[in-house]
Protein backbone atom coordinates (compact mmCIF):
# COMPACT_ATOMS: atom_id res chain seq x y z
CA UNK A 1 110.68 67.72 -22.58
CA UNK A 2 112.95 66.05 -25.08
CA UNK A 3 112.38 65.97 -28.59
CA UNK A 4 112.59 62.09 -28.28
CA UNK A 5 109.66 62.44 -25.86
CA UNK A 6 107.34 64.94 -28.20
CA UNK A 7 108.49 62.66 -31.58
CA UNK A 8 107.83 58.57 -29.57
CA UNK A 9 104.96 58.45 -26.99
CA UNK A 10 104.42 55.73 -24.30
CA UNK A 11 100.10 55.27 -23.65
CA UNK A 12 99.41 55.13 -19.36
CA UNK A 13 98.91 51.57 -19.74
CA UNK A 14 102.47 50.61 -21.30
CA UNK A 15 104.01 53.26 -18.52
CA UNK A 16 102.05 51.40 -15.84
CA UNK A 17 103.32 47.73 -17.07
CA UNK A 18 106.69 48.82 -17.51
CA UNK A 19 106.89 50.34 -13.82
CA UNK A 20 104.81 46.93 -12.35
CA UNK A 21 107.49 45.17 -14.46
CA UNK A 22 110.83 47.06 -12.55
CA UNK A 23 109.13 46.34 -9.04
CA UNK A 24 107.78 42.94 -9.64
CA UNK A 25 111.02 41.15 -10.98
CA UNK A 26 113.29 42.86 -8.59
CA UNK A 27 113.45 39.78 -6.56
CA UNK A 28 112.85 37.26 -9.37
CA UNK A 29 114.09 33.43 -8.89
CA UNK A 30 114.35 33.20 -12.26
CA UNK A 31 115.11 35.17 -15.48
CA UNK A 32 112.01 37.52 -16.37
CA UNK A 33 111.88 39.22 -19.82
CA UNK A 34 109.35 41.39 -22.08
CA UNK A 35 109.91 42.66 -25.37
CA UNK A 36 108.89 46.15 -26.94
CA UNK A 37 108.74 47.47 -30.31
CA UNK A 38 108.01 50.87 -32.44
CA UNK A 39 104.62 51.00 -34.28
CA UNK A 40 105.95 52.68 -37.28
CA UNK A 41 102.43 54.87 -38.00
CA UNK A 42 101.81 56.03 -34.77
CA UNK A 43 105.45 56.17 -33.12
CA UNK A 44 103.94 54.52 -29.82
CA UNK A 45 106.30 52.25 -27.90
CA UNK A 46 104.14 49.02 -26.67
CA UNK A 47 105.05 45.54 -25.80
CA UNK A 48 104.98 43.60 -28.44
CA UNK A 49 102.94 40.53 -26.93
CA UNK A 50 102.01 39.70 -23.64
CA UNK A 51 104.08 37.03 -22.97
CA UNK A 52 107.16 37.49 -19.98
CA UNK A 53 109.63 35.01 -21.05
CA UNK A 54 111.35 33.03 -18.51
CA UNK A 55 113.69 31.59 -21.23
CA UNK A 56 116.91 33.44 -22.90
CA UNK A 57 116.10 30.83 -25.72
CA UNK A 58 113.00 30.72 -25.96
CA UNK A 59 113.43 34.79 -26.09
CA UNK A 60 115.73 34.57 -28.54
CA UNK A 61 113.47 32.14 -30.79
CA UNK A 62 110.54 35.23 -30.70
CA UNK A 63 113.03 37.82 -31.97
CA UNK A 64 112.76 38.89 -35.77
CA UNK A 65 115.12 38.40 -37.97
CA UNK A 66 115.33 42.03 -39.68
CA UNK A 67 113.62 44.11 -37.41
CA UNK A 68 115.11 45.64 -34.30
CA UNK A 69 113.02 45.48 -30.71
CA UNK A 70 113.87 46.43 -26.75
CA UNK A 71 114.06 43.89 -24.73
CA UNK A 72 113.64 44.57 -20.61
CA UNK A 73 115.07 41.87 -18.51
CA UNK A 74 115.78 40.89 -15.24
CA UNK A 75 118.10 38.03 -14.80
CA UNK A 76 119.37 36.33 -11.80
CA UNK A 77 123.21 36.21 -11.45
CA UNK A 78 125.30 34.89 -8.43
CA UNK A 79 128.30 37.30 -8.44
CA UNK A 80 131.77 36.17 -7.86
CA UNK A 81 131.62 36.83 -4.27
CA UNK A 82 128.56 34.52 -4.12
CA UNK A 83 126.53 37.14 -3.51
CA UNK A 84 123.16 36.72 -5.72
CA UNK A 85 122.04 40.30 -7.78
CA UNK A 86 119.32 40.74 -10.30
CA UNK A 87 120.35 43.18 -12.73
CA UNK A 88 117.72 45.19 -14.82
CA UNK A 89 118.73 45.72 -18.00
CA UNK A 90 117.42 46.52 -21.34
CA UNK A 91 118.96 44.77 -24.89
CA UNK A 92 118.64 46.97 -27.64
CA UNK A 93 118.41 44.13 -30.16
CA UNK A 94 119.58 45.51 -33.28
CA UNK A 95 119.97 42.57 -36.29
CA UNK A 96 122.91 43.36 -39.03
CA UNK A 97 120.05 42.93 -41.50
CA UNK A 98 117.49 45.48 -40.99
CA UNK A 99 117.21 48.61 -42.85
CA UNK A 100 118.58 51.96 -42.08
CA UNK A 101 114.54 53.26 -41.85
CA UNK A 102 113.97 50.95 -38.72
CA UNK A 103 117.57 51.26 -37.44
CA UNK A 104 116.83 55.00 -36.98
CA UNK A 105 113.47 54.70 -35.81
CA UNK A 106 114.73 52.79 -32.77
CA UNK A 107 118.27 54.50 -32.34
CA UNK A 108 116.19 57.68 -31.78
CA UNK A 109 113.83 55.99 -28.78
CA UNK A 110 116.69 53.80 -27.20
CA UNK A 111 117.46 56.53 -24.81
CA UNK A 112 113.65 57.37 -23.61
CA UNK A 113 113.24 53.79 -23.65
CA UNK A 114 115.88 53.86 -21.13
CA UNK A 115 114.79 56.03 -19.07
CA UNK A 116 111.39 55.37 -18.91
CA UNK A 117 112.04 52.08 -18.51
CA UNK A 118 114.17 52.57 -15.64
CA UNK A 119 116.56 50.35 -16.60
CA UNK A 120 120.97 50.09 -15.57
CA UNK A 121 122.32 49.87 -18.70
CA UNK A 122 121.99 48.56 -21.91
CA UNK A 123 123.62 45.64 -23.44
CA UNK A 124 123.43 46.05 -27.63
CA UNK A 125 122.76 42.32 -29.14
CA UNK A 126 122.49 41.51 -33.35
CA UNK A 127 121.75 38.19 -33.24
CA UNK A 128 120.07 35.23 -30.99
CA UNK A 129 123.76 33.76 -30.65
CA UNK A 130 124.70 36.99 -28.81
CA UNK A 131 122.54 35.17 -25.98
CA UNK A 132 125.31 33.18 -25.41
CA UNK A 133 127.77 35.41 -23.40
CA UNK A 134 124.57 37.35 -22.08
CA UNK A 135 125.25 36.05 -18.17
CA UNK A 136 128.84 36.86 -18.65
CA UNK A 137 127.55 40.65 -19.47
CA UNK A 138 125.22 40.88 -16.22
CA UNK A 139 127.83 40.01 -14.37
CA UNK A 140 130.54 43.20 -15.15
CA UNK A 141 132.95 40.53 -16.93
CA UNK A 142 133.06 41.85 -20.25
């Protein structure tokens, strides 16, 4: 066991929606997307709300300003060979303006998050702009 996995803990019932989450947007139409965040007192990763966003703006719209969150998503992309692939990813939102407390607090999960998340890879975002280019990303172009 990793000291990230003694220090940040994950309840059954976040473990269970994260894995129903993985297997239920595997095949997704559209672009599918939860967000998670660190309660500071007890160290537990949840999801923040229980929304799934089928927006990237709307998703970015919910994201704090100053505080950092995981974000899992699942986004349709047709590739260049016009072959359509849902990547899973996670964004490790991380805004320019939060505080060196929070920015460790989440630095030290991001790689249990990962894994027990199941996700690819992850694509670091500061802002909502960084949105923008997001397709571009899933895709392997940049």
């Amino acid at each position: 066991m990793s000291s990230e996995a003694r220090l940040y803990t994950f309840s059954p019932e976040t473990k269970d929606k994260l894995r129903k989450f993985r297997l239920g947007t595997s095949r997704a139409k559209d672009p599918q997307a939860v967000i998670y965040s660190i309660d500071k007192k007890t160290l537990e990763i949840l999801q923040s709300d229980d929304e799934t966003y089928t927006s990237l703006p709307a998703l970015a719209d919910e994201l704090p300003d100053h505080s950092p969150r995981f974000i899992l998503l699942s986004h349709p992309v047709t590739l260049a060979s016009g072959r359509l692939s849902v990547p899973y990813v996670m964004l490790y939102y991380l805004p320019v303006t939060c505080n060196s407390e929070l920015r460790m607090l989440y630095a030290g999960a991001k790689e249990l998050m990962r894994n027990t998340a199941e996700v690819g890879r992850i694509i670091e975002i500061e802002s909502a702009e960084d949105f923008e280019g997001l397709e571009e990303k899933l895709k392997g172009e940049s």
